[in-house]
N, C-alpha and C. Protein backbone atom coordinates (compact mmCIF):
# COMPACT_ATOMS: atom_id res chain seq x y z
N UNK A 1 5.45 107.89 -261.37
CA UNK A 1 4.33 106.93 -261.33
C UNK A 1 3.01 107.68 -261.40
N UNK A 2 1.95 107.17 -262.23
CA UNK A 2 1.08 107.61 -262.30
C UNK A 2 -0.17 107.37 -260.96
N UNK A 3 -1.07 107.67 -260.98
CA UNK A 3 -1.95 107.17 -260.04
C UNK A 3 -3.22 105.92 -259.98
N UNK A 4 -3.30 105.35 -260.83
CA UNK A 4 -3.40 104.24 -261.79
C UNK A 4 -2.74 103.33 -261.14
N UNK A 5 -1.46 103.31 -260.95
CA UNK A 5 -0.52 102.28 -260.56
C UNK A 5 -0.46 102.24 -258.67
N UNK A 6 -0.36 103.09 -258.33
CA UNK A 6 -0.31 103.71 -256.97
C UNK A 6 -1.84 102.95 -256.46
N UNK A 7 -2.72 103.14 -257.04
CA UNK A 7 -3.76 103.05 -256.56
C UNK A 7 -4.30 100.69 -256.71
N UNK A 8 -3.14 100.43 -258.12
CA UNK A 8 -3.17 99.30 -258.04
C UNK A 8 -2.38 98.44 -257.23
N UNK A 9 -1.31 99.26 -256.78
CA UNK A 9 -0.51 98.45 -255.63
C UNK A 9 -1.52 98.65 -254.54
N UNK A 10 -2.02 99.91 -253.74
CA UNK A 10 -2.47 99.74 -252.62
C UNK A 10 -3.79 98.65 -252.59
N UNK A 11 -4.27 98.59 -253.79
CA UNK A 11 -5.50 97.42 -254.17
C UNK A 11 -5.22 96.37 -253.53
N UNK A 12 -4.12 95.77 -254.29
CA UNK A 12 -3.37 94.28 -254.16
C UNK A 12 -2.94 94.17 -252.53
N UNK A 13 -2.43 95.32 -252.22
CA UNK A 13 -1.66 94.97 -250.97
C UNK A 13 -2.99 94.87 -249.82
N UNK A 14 -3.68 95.36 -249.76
CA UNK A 14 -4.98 95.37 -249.03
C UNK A 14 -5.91 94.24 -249.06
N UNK A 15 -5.95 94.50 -250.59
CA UNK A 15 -6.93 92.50 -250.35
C UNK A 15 -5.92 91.65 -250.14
N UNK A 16 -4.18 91.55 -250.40
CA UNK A 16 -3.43 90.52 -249.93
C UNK A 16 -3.63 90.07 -248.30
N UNK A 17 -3.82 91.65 -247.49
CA UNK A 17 -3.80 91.31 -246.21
C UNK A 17 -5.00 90.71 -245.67
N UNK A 18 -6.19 91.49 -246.41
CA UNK A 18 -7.49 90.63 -245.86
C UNK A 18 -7.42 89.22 -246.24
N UNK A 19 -6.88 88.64 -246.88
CA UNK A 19 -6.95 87.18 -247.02
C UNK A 19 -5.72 86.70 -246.43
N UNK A 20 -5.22 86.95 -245.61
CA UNK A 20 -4.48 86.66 -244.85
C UNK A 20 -4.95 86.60 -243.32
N UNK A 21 -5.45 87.60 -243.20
CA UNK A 21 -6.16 87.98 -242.10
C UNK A 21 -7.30 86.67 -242.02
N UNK A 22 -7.73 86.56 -242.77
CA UNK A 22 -9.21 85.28 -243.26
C UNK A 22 -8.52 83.91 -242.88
N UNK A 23 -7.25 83.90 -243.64
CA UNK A 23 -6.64 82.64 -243.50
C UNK A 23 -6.17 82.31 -242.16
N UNK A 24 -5.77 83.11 -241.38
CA UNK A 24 -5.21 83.67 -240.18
C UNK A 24 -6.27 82.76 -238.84
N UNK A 25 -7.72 83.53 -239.56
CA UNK A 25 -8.78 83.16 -238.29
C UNK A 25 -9.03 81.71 -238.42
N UNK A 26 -9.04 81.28 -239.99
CA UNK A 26 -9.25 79.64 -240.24
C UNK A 26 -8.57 78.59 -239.66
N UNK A 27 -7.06 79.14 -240.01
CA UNK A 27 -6.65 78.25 -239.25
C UNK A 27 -6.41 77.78 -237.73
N UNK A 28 -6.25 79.33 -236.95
CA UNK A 28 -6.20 79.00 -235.73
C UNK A 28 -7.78 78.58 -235.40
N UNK A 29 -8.71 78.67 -235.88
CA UNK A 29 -9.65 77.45 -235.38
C UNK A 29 -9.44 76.12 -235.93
N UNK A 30 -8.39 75.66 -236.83
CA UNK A 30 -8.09 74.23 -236.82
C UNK A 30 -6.95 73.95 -235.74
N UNK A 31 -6.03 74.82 -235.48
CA UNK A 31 -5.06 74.72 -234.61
C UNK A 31 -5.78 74.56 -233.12
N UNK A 32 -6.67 75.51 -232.30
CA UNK A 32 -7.12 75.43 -231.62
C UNK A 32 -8.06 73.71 -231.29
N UNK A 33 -8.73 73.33 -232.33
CA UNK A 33 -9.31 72.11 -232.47
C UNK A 33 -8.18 70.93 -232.28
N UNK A 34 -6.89 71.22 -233.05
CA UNK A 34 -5.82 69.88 -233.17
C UNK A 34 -5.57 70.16 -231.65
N UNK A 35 -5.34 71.27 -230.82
CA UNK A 35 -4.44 71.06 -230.17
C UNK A 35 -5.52 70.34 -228.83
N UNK A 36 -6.87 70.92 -228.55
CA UNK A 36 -7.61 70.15 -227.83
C UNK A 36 -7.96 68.58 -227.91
N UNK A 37 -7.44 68.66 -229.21
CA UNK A 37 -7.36 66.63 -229.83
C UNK A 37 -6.35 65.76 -229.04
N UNK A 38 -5.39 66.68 -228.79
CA UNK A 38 -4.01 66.03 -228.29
C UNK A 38 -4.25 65.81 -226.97
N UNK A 39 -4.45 67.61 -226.42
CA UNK A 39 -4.54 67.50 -224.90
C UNK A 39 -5.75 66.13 -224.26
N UNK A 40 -7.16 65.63 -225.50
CA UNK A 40 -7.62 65.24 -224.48
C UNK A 40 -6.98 63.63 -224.75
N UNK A 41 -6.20 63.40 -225.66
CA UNK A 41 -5.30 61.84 -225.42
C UNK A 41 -4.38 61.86 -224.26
């Protein structure tokens, strides 16, 4: 493998995780919100 390629997997895999990580914080502030919805019924 060249370094070209090496360097395009670690690309992908890195911004895969930061947007995961992003998605991660989004939702547990909707989760956090649903679940205070419930508790106060």
């Amino acid at each position: 493998m060249d370094y070209t390629k090496i360097f395009l997997i670690l690309g992908f895999s890195i911004a895969i995780y930061i947007v995961f990580l992003f998605l991660g914080f989004l939702l547990r502030d909707k989760n956090l919100i649903a679940q205070s919805i419930k508790k106060e019924k």
